[in-house]
PDB file of N, CA and C in Angstrom:
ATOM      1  N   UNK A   1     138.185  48.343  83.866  1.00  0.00           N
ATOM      2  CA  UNK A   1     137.738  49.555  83.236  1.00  0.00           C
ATOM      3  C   UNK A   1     137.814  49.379  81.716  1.00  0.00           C
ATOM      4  N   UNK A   2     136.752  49.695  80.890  1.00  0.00           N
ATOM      5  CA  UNK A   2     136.496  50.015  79.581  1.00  0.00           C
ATOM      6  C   UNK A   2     137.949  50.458  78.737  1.00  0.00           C
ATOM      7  N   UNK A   3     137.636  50.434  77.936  1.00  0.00           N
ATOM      8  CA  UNK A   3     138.917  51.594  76.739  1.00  0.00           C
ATOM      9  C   UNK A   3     137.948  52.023  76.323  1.00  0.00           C
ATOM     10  N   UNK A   4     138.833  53.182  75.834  1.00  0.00           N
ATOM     11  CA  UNK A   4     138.152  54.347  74.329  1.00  0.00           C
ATOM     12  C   UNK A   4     137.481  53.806  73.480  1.00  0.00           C
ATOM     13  N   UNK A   5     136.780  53.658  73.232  1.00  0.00           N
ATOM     14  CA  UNK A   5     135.375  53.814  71.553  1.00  0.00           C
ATOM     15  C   UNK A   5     135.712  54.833  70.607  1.00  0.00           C
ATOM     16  N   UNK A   6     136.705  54.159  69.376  1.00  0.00           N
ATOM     17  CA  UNK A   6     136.979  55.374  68.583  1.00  0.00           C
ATOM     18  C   UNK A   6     135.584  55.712  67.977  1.00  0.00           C
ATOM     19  N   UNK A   7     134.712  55.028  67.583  1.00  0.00           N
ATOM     20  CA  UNK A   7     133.209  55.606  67.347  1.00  0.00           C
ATOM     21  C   UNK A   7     132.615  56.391  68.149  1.00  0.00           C
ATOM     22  N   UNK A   8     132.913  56.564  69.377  1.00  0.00           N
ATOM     23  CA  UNK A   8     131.995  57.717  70.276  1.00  0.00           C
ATOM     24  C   UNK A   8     132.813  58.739  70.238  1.00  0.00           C
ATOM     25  N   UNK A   9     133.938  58.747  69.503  1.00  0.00           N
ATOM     26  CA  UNK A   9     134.550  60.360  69.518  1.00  0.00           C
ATOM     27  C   UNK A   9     134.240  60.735  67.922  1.00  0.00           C
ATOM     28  N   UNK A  10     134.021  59.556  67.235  1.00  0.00           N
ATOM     29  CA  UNK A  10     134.007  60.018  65.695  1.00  0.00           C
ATOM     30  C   UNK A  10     132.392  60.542  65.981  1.00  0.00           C
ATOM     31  N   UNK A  11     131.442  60.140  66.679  1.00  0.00           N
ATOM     32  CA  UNK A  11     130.258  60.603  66.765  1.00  0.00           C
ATOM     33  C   UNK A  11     130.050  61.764  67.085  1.00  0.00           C
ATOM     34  N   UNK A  12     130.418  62.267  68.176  1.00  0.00           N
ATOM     35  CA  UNK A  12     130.577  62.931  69.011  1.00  0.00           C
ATOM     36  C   UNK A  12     131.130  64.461  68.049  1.00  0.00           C
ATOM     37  N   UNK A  13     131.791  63.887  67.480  1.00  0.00           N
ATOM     38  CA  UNK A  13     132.369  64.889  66.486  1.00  0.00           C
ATOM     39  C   UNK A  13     131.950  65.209  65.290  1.00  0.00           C
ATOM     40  N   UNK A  14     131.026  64.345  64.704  1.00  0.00           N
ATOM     41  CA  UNK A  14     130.161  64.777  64.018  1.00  0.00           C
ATOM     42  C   UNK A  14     128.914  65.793  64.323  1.00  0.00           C
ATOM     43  N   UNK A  15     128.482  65.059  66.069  1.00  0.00           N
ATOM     44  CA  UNK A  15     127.506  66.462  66.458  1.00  0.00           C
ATOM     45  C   UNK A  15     127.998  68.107  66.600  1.00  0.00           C
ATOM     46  N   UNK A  16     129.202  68.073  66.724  1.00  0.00           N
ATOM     47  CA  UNK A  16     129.506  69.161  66.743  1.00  0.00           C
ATOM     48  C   UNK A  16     129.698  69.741  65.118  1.00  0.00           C
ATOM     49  N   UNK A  17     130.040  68.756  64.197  1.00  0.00           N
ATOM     50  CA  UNK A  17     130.234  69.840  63.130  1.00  0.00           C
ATOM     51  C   UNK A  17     128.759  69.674  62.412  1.00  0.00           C
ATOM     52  N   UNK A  18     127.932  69.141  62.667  1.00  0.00           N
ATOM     53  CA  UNK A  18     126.247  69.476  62.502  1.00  0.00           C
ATOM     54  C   UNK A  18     126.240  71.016  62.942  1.00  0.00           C
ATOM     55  N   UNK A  19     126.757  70.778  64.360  1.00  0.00           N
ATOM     56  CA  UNK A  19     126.344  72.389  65.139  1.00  0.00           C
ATOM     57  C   UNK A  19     127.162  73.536  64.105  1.00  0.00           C
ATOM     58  N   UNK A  20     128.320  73.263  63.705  1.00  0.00           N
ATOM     59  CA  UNK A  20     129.246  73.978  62.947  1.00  0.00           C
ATOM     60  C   UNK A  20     129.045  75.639  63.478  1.00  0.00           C
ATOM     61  N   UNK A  21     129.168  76.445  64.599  1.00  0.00           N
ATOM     62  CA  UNK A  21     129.679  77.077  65.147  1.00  0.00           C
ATOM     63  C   UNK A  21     130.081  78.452  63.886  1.00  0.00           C
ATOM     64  N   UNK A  22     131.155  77.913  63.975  1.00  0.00           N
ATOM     65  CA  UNK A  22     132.196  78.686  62.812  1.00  0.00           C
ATOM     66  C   UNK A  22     131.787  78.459  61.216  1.00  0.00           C
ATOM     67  N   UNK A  23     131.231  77.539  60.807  1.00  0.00           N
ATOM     68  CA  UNK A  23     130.492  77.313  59.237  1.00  0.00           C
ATOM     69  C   UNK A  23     132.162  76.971  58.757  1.00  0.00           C
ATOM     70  N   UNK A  24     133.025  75.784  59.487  1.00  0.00           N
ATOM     71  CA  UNK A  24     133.878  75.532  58.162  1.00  0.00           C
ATOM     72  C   UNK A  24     134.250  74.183  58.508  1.00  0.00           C
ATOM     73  N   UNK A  25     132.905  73.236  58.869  1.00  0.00           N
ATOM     74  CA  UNK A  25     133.161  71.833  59.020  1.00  0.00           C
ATOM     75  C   UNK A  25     132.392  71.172  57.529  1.00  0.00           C
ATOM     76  N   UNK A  26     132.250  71.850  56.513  1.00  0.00           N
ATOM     77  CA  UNK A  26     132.714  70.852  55.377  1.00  0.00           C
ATOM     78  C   UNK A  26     133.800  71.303  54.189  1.00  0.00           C
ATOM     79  N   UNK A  27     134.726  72.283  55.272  1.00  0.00           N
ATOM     80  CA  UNK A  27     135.653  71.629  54.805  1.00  0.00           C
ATOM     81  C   UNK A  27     137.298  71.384  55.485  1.00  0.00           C
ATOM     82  N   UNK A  28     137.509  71.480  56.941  1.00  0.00           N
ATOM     83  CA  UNK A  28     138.018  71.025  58.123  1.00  0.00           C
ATOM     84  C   UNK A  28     137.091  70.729  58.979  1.00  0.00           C
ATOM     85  N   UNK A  29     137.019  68.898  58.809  1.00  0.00           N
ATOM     86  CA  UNK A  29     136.443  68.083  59.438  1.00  0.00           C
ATOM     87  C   UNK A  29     137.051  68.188  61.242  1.00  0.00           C
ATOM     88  N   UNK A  30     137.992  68.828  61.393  1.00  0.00           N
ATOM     89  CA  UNK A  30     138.641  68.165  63.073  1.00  0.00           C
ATOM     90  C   UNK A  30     138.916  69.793  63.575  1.00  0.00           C
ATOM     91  N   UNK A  31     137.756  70.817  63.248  1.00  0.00           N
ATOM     92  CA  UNK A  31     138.280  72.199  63.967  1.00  0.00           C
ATOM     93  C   UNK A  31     137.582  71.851  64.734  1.00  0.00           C
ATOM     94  N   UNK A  32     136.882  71.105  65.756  1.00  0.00           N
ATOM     95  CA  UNK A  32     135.963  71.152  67.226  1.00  0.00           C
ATOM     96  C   UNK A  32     136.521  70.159  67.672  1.00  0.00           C
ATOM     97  N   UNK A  33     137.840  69.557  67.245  1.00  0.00           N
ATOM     98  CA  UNK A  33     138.590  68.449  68.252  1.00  0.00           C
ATOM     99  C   UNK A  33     138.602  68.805  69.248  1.00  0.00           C
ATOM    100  N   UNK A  34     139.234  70.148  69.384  1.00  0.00           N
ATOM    101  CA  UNK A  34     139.612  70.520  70.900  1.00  0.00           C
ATOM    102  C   UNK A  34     138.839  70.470  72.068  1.00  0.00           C
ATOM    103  N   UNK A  35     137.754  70.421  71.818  1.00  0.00           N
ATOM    104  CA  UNK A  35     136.430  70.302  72.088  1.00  0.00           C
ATOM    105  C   UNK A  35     136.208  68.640  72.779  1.00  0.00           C
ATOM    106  N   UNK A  36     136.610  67.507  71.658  1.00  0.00           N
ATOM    107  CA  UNK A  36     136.146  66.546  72.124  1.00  0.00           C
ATOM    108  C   UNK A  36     136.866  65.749  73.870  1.00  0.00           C
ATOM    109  N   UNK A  37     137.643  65.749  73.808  1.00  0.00           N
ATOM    110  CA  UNK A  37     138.537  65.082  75.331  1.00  0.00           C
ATOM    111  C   UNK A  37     137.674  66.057  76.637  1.00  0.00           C
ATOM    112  N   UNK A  38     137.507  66.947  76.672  1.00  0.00           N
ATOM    113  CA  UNK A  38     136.551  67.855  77.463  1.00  0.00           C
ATOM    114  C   UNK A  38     135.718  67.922  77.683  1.00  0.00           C
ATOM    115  N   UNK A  39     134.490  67.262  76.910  1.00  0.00           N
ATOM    116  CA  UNK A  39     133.431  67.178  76.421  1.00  0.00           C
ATOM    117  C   UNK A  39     133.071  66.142  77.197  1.00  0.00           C
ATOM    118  N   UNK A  40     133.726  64.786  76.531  1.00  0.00           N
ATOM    119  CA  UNK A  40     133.598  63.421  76.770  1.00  0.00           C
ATOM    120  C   UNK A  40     134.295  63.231  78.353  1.00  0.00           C
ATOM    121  N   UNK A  41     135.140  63.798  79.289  1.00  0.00           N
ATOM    122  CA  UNK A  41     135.636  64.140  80.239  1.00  0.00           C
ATOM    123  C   UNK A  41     134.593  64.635  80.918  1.00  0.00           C
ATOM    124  N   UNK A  42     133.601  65.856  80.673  1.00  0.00           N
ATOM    125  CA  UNK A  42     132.854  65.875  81.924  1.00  0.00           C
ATOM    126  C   UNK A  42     131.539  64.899  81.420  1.00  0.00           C
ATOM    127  N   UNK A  43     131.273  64.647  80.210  1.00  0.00           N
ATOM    128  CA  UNK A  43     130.114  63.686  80.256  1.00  0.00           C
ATOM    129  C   UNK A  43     130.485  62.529  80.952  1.00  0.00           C
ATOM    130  N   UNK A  44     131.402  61.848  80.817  1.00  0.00           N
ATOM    131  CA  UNK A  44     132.017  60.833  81.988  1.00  0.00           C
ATOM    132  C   UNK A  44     131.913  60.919  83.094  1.00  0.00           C
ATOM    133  N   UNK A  45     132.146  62.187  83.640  1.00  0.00           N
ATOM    134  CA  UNK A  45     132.095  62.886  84.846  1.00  0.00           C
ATOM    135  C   UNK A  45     130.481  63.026  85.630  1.00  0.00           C
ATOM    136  N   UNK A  46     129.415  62.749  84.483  1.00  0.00           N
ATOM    137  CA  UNK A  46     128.304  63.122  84.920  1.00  0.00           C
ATOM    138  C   UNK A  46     127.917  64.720  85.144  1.00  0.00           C
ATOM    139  N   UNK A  47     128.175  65.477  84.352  1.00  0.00           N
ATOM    140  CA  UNK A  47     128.019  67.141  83.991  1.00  0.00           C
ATOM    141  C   UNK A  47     126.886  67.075  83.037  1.00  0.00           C
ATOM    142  N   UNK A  48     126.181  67.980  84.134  1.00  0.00           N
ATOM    143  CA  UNK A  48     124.725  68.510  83.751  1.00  0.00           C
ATOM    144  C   UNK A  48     124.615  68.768  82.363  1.00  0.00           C
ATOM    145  N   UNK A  49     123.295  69.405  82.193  1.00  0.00           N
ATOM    146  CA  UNK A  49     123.413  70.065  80.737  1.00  0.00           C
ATOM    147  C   UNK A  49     123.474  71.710  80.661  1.00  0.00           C
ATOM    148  N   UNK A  50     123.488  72.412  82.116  1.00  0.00           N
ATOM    149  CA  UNK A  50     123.825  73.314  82.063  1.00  0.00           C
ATOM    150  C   UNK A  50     125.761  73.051  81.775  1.00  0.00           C
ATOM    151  N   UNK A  51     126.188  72.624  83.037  1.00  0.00           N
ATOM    152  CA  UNK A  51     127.583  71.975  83.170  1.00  0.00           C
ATOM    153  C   UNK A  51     127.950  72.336  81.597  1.00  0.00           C
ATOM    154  N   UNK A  52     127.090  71.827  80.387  1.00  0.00           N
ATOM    155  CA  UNK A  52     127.740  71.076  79.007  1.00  0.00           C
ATOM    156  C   UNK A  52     127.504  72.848  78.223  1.00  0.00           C
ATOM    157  N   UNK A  53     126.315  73.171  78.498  1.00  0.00           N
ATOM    158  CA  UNK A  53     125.985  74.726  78.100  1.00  0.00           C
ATOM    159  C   UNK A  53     127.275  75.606  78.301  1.00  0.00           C
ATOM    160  N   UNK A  54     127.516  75.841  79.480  1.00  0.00           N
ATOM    161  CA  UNK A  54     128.637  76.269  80.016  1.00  0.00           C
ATOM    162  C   UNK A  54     129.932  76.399  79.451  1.00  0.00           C
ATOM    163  N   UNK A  55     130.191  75.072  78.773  1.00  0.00           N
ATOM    164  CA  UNK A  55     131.802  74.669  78.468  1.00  0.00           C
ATOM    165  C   UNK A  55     131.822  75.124  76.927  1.00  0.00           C
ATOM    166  N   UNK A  56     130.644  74.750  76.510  1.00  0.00           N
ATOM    167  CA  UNK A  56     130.139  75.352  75.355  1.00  0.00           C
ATOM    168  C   UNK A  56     130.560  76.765  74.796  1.00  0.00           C
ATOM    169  N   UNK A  57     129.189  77.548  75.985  1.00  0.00           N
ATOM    170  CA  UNK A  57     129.518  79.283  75.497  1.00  0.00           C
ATOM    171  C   UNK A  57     130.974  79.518  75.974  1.00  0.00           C
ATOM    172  N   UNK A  58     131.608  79.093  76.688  1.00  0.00           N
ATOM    173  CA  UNK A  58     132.998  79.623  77.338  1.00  0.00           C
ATOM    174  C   UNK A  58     134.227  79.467  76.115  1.00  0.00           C
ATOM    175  N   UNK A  59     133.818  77.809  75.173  1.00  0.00           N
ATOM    176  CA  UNK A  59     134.679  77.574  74.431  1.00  0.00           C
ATOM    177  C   UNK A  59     133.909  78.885  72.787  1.00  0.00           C
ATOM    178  N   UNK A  60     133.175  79.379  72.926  1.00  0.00           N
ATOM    179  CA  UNK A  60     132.734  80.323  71.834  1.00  0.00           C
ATOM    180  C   UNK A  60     132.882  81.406  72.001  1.00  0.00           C
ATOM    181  N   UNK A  61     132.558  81.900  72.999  1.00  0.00           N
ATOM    182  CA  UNK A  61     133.321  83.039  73.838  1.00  0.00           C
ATOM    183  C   UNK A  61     135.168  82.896  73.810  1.00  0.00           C
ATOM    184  N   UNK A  62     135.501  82.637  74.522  1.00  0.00           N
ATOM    185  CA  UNK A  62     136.812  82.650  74.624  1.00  0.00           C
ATOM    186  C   UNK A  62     138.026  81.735  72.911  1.00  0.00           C
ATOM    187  N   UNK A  63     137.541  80.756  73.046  1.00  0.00           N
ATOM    188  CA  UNK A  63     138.434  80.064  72.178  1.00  0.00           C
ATOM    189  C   UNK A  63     138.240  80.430  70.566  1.00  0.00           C
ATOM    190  N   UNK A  64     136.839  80.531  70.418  1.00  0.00           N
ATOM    191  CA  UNK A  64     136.771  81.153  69.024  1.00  0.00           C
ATOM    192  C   UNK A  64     136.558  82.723  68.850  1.00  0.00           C
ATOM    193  N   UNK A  65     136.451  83.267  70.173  1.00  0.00           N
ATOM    194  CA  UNK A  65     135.830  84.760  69.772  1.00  0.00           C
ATOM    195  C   UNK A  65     134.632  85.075  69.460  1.00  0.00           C
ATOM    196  N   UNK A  66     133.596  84.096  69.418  1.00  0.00           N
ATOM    197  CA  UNK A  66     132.350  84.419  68.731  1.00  0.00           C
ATOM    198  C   UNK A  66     131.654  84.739  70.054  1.00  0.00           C
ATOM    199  N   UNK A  67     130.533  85.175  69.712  1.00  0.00           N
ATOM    200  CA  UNK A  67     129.576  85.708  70.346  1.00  0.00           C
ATOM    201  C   UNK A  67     128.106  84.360  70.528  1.00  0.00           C
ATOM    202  N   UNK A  68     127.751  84.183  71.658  1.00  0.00           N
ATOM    203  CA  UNK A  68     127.192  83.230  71.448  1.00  0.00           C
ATOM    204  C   UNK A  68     125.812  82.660  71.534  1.00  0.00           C
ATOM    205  N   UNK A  69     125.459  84.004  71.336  1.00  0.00           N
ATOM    206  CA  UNK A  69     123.900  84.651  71.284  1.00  0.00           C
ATOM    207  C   UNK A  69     123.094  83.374  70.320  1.00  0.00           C
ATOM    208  N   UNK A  70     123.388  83.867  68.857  1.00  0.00           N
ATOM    209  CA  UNK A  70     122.511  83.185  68.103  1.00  0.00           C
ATOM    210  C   UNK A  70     123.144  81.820  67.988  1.00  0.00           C
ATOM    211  N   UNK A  71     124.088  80.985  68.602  1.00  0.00           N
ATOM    212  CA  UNK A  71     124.274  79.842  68.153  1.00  0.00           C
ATOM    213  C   UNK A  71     123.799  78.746  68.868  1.00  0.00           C
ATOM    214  N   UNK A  72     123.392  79.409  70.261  1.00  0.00           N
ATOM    215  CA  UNK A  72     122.684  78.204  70.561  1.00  0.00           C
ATOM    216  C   UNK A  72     123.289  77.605  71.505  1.00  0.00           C
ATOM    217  N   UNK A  73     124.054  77.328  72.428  1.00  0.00           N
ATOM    218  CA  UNK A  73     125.122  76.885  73.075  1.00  0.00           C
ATOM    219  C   UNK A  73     124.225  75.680  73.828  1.00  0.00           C
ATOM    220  N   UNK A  74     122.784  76.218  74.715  1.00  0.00           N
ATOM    221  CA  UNK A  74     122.146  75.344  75.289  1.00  0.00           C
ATOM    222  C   UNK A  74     121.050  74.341  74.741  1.00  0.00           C
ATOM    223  N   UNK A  75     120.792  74.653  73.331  1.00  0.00           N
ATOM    224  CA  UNK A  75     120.386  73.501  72.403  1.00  0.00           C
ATOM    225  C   UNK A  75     121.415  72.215  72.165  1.00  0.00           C
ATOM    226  N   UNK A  76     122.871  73.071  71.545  1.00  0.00           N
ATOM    227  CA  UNK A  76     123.379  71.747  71.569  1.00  0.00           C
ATOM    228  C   UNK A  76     123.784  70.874  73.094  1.00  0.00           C
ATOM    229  N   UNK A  77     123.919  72.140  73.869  1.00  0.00           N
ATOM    230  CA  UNK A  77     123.908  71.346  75.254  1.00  0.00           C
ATOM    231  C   UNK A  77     123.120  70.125  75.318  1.00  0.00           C
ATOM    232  N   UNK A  78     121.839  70.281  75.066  1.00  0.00           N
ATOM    233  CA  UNK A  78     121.028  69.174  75.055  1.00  0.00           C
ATOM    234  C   UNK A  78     120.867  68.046  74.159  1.00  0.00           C
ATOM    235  N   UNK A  79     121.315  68.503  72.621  1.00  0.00           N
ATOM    236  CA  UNK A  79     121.853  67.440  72.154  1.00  0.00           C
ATOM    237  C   UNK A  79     122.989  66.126  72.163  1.00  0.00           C
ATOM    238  N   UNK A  80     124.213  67.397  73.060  1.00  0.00           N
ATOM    239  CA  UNK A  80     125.054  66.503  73.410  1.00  0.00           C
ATOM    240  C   UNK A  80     124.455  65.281  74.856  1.00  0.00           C
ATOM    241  N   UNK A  81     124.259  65.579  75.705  1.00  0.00           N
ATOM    242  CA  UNK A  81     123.170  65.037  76.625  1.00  0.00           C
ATOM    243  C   UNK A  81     122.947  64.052  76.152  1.00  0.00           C
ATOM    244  N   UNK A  82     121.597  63.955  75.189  1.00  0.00           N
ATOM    245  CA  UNK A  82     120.566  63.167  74.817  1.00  0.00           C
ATOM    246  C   UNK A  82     121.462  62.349  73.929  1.00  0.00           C
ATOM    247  N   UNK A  83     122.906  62.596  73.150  1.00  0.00           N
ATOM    248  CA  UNK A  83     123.839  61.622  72.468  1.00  0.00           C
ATOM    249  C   UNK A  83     124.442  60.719  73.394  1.00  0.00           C
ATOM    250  N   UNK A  84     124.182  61.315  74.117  1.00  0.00           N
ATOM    251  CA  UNK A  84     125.223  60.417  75.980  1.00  0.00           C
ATOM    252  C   UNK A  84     124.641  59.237  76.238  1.00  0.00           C
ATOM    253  N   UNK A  85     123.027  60.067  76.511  1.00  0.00           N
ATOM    254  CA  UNK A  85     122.456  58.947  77.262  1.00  0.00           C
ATOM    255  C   UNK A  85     122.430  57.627  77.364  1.00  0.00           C
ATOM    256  N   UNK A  86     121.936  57.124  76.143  1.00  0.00           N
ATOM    257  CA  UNK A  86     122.481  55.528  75.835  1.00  0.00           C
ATOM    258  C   UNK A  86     123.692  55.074  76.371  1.00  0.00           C
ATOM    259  N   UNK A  87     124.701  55.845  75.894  1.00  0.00           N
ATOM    260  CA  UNK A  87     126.450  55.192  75.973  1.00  0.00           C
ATOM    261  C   UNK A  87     126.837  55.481  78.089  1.00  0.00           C
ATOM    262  N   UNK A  88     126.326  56.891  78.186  1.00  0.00           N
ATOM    263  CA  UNK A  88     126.915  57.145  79.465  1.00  0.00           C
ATOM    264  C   UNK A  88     126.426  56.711  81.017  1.00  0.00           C
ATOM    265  N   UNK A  89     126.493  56.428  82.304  1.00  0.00           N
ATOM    266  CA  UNK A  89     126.182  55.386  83.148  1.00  0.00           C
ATOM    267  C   UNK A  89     125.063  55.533  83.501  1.00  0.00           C
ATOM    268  N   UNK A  90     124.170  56.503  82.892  1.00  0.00           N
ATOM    269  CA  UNK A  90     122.691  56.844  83.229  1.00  0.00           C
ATOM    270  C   UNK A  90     121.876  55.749  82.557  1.00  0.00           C
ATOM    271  N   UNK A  91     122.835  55.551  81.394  1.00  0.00           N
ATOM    272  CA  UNK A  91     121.804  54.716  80.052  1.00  0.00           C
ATOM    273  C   UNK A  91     121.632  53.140  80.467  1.00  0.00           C
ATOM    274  N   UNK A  92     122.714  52.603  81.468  1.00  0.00           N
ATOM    275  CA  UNK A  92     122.074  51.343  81.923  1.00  0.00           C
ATOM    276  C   UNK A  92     122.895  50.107  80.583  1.00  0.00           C
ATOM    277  N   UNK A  93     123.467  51.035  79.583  1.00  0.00           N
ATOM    278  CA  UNK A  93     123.312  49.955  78.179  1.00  0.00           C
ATOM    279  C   UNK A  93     124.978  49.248  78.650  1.00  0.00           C
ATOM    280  N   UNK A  94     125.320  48.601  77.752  1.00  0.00           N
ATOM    281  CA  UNK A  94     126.639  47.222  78.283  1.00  0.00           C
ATOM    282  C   UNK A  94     127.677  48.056  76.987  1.00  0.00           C
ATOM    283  N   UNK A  95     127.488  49.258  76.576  1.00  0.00           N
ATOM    284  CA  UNK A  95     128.318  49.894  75.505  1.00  0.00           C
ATOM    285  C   UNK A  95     129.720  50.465  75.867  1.00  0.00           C
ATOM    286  N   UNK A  96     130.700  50.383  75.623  1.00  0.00           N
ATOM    287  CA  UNK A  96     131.793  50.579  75.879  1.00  0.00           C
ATOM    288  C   UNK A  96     131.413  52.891  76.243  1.00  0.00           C
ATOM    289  N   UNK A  97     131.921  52.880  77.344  1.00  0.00           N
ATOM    290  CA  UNK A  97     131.955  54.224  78.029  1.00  0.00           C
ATOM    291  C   UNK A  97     133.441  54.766  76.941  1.00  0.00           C
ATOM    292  N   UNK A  98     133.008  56.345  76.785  1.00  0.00           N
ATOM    293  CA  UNK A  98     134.420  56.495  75.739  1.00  0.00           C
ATOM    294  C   UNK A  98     135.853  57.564  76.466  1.00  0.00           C
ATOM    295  N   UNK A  99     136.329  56.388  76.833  1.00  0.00           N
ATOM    296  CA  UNK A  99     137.551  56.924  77.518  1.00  0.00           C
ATOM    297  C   UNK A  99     139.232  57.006  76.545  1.00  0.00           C
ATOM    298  N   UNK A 100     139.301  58.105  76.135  1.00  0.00           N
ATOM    299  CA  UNK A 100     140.444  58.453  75.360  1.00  0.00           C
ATOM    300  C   UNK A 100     141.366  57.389  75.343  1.00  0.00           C
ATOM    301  N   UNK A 101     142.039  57.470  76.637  1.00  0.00           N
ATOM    302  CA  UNK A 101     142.926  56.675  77.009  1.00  0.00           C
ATOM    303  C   UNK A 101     142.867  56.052  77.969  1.00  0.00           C
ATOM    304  N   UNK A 102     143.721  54.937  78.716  1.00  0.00           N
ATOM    305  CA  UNK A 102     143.207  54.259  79.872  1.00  0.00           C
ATOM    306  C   UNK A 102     144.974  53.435  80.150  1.00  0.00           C
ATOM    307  N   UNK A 103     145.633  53.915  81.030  1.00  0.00           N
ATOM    308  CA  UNK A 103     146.047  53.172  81.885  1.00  0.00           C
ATOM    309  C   UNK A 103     145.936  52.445  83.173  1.00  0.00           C
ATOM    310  N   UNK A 104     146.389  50.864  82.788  1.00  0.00           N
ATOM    311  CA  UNK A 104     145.687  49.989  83.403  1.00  0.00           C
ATOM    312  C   UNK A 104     146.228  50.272  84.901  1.00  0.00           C
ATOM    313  N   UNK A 105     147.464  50.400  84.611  1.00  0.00           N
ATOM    314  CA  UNK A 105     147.789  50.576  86.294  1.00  0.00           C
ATOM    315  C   UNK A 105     147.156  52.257  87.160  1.00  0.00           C
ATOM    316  N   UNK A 106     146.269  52.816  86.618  1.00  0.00           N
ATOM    317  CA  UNK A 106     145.681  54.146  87.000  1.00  0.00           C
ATOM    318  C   UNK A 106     143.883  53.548  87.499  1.00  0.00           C
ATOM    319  N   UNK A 107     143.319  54.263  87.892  1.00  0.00           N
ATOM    320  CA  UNK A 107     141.824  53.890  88.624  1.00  0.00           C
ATOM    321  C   UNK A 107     140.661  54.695  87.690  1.00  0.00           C
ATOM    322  N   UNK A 108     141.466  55.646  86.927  1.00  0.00           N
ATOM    323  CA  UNK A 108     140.419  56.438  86.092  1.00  0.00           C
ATOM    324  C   UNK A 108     141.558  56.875  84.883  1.00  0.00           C
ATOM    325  N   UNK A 109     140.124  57.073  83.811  1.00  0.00           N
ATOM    326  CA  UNK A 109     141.370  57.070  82.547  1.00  0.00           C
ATOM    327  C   UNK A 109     141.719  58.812  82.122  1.00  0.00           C
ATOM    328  N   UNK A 110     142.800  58.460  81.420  1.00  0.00           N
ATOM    329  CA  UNK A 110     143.506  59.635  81.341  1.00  0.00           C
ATOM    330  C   UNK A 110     142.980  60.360  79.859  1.00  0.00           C
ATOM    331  N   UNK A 111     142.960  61.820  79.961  1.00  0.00           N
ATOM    332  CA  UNK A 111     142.895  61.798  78.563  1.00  0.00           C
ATOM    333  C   UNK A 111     143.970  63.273  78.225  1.00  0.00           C
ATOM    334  N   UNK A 112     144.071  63.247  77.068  1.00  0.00           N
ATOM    335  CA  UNK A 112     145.064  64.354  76.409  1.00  0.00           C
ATOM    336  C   UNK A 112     144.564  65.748  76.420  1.00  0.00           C
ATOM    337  N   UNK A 113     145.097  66.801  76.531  1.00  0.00           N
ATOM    338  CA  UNK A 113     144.682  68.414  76.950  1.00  0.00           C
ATOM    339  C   UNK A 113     144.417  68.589  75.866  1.00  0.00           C
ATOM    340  N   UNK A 114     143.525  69.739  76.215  1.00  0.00           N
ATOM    341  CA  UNK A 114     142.438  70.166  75.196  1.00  0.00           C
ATOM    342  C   UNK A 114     143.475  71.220  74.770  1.00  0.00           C
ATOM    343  N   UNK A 115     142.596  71.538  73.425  1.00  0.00           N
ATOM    344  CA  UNK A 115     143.329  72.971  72.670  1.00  0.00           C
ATOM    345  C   UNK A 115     143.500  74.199  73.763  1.00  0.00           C
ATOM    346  N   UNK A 116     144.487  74.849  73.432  1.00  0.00           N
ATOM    347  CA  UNK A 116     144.859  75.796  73.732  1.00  0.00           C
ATOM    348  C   UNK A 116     143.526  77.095  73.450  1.00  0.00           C
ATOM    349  N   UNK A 117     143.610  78.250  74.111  1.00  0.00           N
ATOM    350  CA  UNK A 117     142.751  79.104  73.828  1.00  0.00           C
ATOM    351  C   UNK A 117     143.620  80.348  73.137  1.00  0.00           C
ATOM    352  N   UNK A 118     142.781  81.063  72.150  1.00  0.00           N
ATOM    353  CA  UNK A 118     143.547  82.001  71.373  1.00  0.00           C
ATOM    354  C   UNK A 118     144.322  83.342  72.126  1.00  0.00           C
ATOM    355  N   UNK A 119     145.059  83.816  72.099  1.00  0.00           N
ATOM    356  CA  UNK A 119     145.291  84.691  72.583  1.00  0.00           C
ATOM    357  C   UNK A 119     144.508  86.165  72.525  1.00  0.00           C
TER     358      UNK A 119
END
């Protein structure tokens, strides 16, 4: 089994602060971390792009409070997707799959819990 690609989470994390949600990713670069291990967890998983829509409005809804009308949740759904494709087992390519963590003596890799949701 593969290891982690610190480039497919630094990527990965850049699409999200493109999306910038909240408008304060230039200037806290790592507020949609919580986001990434979850993300990259069900894209691993093979989760649709509704699946990705989903985790999306739930994390805008719930974790930030926002409303998630005008932001779009199922655009970036599809961006995240179409960032996959290449790297994830659909794409066919020999690119390292991005697994957080990976113990060798385990069959699938592990990764660290996502942020907490606000109260």
């Amino acid at each position: 089994m593969r290891t982690w690609n610190a480039s497919t989470e630094n990527d990965l994390r850049q699409l999200l602060n493109e999306w910038d949600p909240i408008g304060v990713a230039d200037v806290v670069q790592d507020e949609y971390d919580c986001m990434l291990a979850p993300l990259l967890r069900q894209l691993h998983d093979g989760a649709s792009q509704t699946e990705i829509s989903d985790f999306l409005r739930h994390e805008l809804e719930d974790h930030f409070g926002l409303d998630p009308l005008g932001l779009r949740p199922e655009a970036m759904a599809a961006r995240v997707i179409a960032w996959w494709a290449p790297v994830g087992p659909a794409g066919g390519t020999d690119r390292a799959k991005p697994f957080l963590a990976t113990n060798p003596e385990q069959s699938t890799p592990t990764y660290p819990t996502p942020c907490t949701t606000q109260a």
